[in-house]
Protein backbone atom coordinates (compact mmCIF):
# COMPACT_ATOMS: atom_id res chain seq x y z
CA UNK A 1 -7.32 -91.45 3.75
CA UNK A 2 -6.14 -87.98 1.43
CA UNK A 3 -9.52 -87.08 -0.64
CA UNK A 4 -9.09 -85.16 -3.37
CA UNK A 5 -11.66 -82.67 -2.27
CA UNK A 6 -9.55 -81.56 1.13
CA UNK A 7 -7.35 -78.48 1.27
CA UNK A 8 -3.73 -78.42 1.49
CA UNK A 9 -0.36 -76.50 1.69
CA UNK A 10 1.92 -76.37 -1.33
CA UNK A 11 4.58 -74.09 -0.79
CA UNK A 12 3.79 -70.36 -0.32
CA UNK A 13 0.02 -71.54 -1.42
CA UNK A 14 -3.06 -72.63 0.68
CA UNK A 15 -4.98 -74.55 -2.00
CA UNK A 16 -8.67 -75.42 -0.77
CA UNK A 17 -8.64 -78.77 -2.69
CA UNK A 18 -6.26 -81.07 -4.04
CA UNK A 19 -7.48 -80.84 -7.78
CA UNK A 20 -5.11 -78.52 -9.95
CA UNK A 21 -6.42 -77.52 -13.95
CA UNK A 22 -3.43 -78.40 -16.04
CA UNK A 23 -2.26 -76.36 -18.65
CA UNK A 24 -3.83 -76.50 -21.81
CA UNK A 25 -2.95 -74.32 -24.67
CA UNK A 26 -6.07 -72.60 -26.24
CA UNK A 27 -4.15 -70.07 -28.90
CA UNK A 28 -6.75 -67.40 -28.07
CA UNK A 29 -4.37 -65.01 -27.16
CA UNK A 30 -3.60 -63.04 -30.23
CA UNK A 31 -0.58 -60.37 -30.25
CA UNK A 32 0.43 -62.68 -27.21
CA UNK A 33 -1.43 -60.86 -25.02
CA UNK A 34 -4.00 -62.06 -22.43
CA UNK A 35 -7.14 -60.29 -22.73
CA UNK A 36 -10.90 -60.57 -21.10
CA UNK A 37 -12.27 -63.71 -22.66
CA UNK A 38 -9.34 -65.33 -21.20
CA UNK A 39 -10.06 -63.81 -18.08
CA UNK A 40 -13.67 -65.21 -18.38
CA UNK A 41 -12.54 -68.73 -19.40
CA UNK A 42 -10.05 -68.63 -16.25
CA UNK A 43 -12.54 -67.35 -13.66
CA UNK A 44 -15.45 -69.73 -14.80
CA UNK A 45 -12.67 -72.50 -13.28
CA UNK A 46 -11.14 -70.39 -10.24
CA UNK A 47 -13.84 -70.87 -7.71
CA UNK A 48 -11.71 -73.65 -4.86
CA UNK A 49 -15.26 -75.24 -4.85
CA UNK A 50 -16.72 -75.91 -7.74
CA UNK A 51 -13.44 -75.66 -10.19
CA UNK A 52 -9.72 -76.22 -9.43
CA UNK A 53 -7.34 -75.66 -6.21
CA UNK A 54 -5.11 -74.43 -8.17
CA UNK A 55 -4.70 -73.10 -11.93
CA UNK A 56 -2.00 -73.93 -14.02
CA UNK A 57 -2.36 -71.15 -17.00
CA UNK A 58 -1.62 -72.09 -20.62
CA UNK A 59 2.52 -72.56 -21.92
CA UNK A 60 3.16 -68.83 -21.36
CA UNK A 61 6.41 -67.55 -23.93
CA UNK A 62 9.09 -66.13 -22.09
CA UNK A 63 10.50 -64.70 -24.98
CA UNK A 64 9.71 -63.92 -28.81
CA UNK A 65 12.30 -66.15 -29.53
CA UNK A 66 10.23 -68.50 -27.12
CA UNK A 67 7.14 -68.78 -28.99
CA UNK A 68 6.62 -71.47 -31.10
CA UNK A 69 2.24 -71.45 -32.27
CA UNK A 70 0.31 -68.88 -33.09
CA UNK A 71 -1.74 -66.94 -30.69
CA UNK A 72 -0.33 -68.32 -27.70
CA UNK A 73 0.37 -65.27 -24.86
CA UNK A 74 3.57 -64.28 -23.49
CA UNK A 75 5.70 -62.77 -20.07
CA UNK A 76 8.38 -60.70 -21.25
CA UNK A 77 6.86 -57.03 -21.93
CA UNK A 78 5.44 -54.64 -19.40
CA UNK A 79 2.34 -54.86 -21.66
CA UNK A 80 1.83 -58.23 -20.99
CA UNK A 81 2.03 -58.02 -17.14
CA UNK A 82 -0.37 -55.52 -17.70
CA UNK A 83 -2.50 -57.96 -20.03
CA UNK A 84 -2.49 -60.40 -17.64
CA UNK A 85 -3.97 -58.88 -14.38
CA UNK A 86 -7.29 -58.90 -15.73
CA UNK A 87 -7.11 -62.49 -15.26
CA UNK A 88 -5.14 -62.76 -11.88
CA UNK A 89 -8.02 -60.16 -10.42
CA UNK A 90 -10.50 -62.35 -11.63
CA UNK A 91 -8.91 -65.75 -10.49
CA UNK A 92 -8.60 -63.70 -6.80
CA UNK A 93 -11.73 -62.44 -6.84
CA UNK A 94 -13.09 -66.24 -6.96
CA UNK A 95 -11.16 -67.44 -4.61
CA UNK A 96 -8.72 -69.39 -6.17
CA UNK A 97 -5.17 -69.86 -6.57
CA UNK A 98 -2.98 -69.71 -10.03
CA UNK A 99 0.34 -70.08 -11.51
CA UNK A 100 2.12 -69.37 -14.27
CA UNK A 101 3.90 -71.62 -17.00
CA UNK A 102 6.75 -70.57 -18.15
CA UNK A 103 7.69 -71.50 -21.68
CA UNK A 104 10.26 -71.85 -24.04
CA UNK A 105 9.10 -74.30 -27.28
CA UNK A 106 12.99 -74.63 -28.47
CA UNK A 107 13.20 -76.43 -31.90
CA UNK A 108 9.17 -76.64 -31.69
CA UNK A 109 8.68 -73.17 -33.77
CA UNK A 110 8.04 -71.93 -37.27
CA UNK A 111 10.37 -69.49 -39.34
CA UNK A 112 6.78 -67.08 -39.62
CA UNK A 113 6.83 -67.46 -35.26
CA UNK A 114 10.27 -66.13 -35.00
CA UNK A 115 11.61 -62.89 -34.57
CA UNK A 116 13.09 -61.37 -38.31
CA UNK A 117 11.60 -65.05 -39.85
CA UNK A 118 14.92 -67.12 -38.08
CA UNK A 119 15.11 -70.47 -37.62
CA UNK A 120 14.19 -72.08 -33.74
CA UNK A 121 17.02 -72.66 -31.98
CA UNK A 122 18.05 -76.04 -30.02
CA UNK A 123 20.52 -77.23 -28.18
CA UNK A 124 21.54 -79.18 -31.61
CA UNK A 125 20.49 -78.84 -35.41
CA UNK A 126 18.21 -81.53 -35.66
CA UNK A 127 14.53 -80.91 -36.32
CA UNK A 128 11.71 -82.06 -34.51
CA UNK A 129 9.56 -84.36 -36.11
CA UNK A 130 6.00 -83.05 -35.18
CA UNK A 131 3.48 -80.16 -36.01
CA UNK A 132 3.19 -76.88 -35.00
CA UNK A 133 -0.47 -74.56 -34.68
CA UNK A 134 -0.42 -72.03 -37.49
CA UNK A 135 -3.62 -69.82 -37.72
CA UNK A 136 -4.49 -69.46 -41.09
CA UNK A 137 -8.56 -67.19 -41.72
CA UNK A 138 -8.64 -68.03 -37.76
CA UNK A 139 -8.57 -71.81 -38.13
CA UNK A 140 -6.07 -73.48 -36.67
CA UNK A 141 -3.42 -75.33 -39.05
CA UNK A 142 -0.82 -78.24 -37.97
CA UNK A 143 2.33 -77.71 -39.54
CA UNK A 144 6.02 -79.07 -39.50
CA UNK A 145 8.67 -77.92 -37.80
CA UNK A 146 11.43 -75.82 -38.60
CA UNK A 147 14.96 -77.01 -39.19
CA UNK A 148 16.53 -75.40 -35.70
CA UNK A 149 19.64 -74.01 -35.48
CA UNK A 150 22.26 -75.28 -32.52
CA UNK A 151 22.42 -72.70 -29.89
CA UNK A 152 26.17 -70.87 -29.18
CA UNK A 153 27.28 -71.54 -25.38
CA UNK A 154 27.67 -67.84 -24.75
CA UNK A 155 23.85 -67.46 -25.77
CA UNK A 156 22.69 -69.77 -22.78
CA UNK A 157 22.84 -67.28 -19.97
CA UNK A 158 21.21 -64.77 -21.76
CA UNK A 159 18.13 -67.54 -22.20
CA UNK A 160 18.35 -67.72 -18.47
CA UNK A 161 17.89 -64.27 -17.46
CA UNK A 162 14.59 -64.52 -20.03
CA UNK A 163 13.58 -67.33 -17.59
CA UNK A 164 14.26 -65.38 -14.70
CA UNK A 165 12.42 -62.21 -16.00
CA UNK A 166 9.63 -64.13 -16.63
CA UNK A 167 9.36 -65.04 -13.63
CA UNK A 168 9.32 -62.06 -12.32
CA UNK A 169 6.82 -60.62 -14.46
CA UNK A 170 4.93 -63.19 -13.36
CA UNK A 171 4.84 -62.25 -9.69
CA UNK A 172 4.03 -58.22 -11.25
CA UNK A 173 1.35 -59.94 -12.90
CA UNK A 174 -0.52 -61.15 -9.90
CA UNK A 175 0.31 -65.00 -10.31
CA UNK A 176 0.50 -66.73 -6.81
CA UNK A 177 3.91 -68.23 -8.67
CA UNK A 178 5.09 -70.13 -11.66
CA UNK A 179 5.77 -73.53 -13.28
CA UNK A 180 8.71 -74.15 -15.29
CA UNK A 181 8.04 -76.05 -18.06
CA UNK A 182 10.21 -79.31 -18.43
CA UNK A 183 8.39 -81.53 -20.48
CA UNK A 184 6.86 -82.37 -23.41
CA UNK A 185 10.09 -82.16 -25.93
CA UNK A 186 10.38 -77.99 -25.35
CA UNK A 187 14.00 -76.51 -24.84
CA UNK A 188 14.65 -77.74 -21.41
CA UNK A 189 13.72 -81.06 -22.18
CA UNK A 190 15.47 -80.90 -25.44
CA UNK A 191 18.96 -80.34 -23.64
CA UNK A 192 18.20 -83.19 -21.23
CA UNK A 193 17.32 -85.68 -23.86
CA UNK A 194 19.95 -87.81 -25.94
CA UNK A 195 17.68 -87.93 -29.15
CA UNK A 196 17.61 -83.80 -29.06
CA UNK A 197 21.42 -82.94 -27.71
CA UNK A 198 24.15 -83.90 -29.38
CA UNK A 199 26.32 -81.24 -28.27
CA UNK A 200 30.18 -82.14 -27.19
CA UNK A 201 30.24 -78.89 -24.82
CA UNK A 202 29.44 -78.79 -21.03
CA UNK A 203 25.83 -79.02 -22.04
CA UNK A 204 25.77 -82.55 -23.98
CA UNK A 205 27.11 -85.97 -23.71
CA UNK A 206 26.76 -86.97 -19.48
CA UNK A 207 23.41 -86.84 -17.85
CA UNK A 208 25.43 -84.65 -15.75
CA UNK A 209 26.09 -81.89 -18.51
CA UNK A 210 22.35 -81.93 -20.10
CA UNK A 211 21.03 -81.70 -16.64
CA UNK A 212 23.06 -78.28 -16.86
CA UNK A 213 20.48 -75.72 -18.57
CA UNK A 214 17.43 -76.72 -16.57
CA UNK A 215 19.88 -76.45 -13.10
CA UNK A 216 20.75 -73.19 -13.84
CA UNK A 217 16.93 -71.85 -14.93
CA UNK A 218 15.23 -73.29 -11.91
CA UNK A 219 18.33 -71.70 -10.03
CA UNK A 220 17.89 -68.45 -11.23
CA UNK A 221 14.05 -68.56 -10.77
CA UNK A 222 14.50 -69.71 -7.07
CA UNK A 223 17.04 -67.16 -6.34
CA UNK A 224 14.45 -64.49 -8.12
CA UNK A 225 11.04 -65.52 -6.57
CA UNK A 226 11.48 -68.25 -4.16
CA UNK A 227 11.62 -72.11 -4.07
CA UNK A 228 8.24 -71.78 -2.70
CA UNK A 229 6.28 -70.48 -5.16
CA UNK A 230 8.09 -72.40 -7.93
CA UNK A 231 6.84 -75.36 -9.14
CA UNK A 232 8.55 -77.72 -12.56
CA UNK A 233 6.68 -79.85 -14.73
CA UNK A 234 8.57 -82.91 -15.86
CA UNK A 235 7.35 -85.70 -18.68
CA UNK A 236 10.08 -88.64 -18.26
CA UNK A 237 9.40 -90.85 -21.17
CA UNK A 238 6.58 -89.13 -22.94
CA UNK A 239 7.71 -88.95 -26.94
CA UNK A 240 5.52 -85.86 -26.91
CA UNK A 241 7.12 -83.56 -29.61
CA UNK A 242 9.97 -86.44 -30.96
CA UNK A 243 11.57 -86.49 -27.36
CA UNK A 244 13.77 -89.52 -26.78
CA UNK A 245 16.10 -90.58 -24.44
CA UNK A 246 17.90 -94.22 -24.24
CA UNK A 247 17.75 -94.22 -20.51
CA UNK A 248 15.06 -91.81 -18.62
CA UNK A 249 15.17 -93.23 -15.54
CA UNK A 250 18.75 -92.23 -14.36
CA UNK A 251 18.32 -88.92 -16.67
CA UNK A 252 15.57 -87.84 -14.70
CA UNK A 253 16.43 -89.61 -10.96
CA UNK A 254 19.59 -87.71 -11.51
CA UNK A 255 16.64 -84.77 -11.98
CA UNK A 256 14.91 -85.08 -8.95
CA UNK A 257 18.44 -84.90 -7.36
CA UNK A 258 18.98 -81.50 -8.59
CA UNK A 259 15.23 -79.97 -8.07
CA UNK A 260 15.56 -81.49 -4.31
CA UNK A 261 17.57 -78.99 -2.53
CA UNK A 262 15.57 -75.92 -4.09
CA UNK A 263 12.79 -75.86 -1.76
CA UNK A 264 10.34 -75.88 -4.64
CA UNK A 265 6.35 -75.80 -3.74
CA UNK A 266 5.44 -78.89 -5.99
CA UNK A 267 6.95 -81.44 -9.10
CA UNK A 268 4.96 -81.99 -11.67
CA UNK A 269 5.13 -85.22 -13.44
CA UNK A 270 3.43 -86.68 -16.57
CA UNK A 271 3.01 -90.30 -16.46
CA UNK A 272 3.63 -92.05 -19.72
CA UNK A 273 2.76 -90.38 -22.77
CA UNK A 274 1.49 -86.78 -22.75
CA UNK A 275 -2.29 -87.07 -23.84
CA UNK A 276 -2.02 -90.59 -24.51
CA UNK A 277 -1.12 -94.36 -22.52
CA UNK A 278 -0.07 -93.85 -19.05
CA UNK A 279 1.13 -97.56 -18.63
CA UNK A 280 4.36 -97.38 -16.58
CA UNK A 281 4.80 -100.95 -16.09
CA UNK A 282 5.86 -102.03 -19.42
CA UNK A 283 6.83 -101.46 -23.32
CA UNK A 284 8.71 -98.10 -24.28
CA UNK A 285 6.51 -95.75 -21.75
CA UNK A 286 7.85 -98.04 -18.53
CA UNK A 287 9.62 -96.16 -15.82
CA UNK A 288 9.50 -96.19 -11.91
CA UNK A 289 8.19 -93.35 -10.79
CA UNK A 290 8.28 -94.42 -7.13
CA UNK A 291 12.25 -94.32 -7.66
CA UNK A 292 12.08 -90.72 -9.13
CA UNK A 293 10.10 -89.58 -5.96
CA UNK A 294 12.56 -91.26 -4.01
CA UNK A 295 15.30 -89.71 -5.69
CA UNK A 296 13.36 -86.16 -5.18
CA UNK A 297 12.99 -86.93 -1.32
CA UNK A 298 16.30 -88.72 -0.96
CA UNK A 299 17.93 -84.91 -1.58
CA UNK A 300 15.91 -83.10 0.56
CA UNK A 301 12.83 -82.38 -1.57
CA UNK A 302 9.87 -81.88 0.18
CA UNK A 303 7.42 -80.10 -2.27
CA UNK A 304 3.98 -81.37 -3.12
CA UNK A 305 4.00 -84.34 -5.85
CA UNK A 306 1.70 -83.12 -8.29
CA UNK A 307 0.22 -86.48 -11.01
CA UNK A 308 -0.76 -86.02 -14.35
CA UNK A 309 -2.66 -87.65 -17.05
CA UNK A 310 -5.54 -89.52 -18.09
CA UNK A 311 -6.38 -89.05 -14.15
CA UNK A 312 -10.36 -90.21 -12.83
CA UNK A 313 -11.74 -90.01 -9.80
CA UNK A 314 -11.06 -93.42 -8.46
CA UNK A 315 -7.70 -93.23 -10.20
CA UNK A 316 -6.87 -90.42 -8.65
CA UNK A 317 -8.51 -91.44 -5.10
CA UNK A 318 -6.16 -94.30 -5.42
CA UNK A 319 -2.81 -92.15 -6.31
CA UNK A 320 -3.25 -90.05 -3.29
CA UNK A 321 -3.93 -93.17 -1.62
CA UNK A 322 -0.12 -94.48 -2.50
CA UNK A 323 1.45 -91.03 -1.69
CA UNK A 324 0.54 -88.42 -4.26
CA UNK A 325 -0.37 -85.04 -3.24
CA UNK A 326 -2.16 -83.00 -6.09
CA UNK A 327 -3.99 -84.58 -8.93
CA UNK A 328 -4.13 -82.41 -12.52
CA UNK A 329 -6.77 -82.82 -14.82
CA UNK A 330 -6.57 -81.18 -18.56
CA UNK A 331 -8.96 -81.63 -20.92
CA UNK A 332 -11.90 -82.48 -18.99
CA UNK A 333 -11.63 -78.99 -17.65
CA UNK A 334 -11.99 -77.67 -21.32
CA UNK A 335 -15.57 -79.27 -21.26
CA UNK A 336 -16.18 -78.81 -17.42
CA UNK A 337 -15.37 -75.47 -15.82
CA UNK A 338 -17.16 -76.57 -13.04
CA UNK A 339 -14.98 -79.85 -13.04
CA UNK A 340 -14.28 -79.85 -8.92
CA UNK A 341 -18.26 -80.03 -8.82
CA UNK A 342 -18.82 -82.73 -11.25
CA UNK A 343 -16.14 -85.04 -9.27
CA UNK A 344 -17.56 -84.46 -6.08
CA UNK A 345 -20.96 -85.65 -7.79
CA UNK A 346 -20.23 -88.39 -9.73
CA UNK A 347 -20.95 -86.42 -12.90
CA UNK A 348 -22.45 -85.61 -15.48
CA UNK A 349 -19.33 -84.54 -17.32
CA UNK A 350 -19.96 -82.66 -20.24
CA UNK A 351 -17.99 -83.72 -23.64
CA UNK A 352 -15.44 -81.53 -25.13
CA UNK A 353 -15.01 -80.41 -29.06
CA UNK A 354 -11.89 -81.07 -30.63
CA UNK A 355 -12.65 -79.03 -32.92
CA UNK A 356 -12.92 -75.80 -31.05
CA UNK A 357 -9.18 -76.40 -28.83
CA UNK A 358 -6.59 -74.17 -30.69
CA UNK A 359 -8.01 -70.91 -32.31
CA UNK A 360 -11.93 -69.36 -32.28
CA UNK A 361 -13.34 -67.04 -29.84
CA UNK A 362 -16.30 -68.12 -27.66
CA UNK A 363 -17.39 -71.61 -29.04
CA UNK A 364 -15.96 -74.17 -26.80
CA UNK A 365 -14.36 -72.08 -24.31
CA UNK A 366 -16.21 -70.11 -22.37
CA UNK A 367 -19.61 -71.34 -23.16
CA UNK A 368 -19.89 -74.77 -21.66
CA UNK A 369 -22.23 -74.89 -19.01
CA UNK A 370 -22.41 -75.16 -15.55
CA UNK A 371 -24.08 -77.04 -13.07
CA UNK A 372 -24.96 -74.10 -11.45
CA UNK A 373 -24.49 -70.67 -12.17
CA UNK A 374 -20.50 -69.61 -11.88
């Protein structure tokens, strides 16, 4: 049988173990620019050992227009490639493998987070109903929304090309790739879903036509790094963020259709809600995720099938058992930089502090011990 603790090959990347850190968004990262305590808190989980296989960083703006909380770092200026190889080097010098995410929050923003005070912008006018991270005397601050504006057609390309870019920098950066993020109610997965796009254009109305946006970024990311060392993170019925769709399981089988043919390293899929119930057999969070891997496989796609949330040892011993091929763990890798060790033992696992996730310096980051010495 798969353990978790064996080393595999997921696209251009030979990960020593099968346990990935998911991203996790810290807002430590102020002028949205990496900088050397993230480079601490990233190494302290790099070695293939003791921490992760594989590192997924933090949602990662592509753009200004992108960001959507405070403090949260960016890919789209040469200073921020520059920013960012502190923590690549480090990551390398461990050992270990990471990617990028690549993020663009949509409707999930605040007037004071956008460039000249605009609104977000979405594939339709219709706000979110959930809470942003504001920083206000460096604690953080949940806040609503913005009221988004609709995005023009002739803007979508140039939204693209920020994708693309991104990537790119990524790759200058040092990343061993990227992950597009799809989930979690953030532009992409805006357009897809019916309770976010209203639009009457060739991006709204058929599954077909709000399928179109995320084709044409993961397109234009192939075509500029490589299927191989792209990976997508998808969250089919997760109401993370007020996403909502009346049918996810042809939306997103219709999905896997498109991502199949792009020779991408891995799919990344959130089961049930993000952070929350993970209970696909029944109520509002029930989908067949068997049928979306099908779908995946069924058009060619033979990239790793990366599981997400609420994920245990024996839960996740039992996943690869039925097929899966990386397991991601979030927030007990806030609490446990030495998380790969702690599995491997049985424990103990150390206990996180909500309190310390979004904003602060040291406290609860990079001073939760180790087992061992890093």
């Amino acid at each position: 049988m798969t353990s978790l603790f064996e080393p595999c090959q997921v696209g251009a990347m030979h990960l020593a173990s099968r346990i990935v850190m998911a991203p996790l968004t810290r807002n430590r990262a102020p002028g949205a620019l990496a900088n050397a305590r993230m480079a601490t808190y990233y190494r302290q989980r790099a070695n293939p050992v003791t921490g992760a296989g594989l590192i997924v960083t933090e949602a990662t703006a592509i753009s200004h227009q992108g960001q959507g909380y405070a403090d949260v770092p960016g890919i789209w200026s040469e200073a921020q490639v520059a920013s960012w190889k502190q923590v690549t080097d480090g990551v390398h010098a461990e050992g270990g493998k990471i990617v990028m995410q690549l993020w663009h929050v949509g409707r999930v923003s605040h007037t004071s987070l956008q460039p000249g005070g605009a609104a977000p912008v979405a594939p339709s006018a219709i706000t979110a109903k959930t809470k942003t991270v504001l920083l206000v005397d460096g604690q953080a601050k949940f806040m609503d929304t913005s009221t988004p504006r609709a995005l023009d057609a002739r803007e979508l390309p140039g939204i693209v090309q920020d994708y693309r870019r991104a990537a790119a920098n990524a790759i200058a950066a040092g990343f061993d790739g990227v992950e597009v993020h799809a989930a979690n109610g953030y532009l992409i997965d805006q357009f897809l879903r019916s309770g976010s796009n209203q639009r009457t254009d060739a991006y709204g109305g058929t599954v077909e036509n709000r399928a179109r946006f995320l084709n044409e970024v993961m397109a234009a990311v192939v075509a500029e790094i490589g299927g191989d060392r792209t990976g997508i993170r998808l969250s089919p019925v997760t109401p993370a963020n007020d996403a909502c769709d009346e049918q996810p399981q042809p939306l997103f089988e219709h999905v896997a259709g498109l991502l199949g043919p792009m020779g991408l390293a891995y799919v990344h899929v959130i089961e049930g809600s993000t952070g929350g119930p993970r209970d696909h057999q029944q109520g509002p969070l029930a989908f067949d995720y068997a049928a979306l891997r099908r779908a995946y496989a069924s058009a060619g796609g033979q990239g790793a099938w990366m599981l997400n949330n609420g994920y245990d040892l024996p839960l996740a011993e039992q996943a690869l058992s039925q097929g899966a091929d990386l397991l991601a763990f979030g927030r007990p890798f806030i609490a446990n930089p030495d998380l790969g060790l702690r599995l491997r033992q049985g424990g103990p696992f150390n206990t996180a502090d909500r309190a310390t996730f979004y904003g602060g310096r040291d406290a609860g980051y990079t001073d939760y011990p180790h087992l061992s010495p890093p």
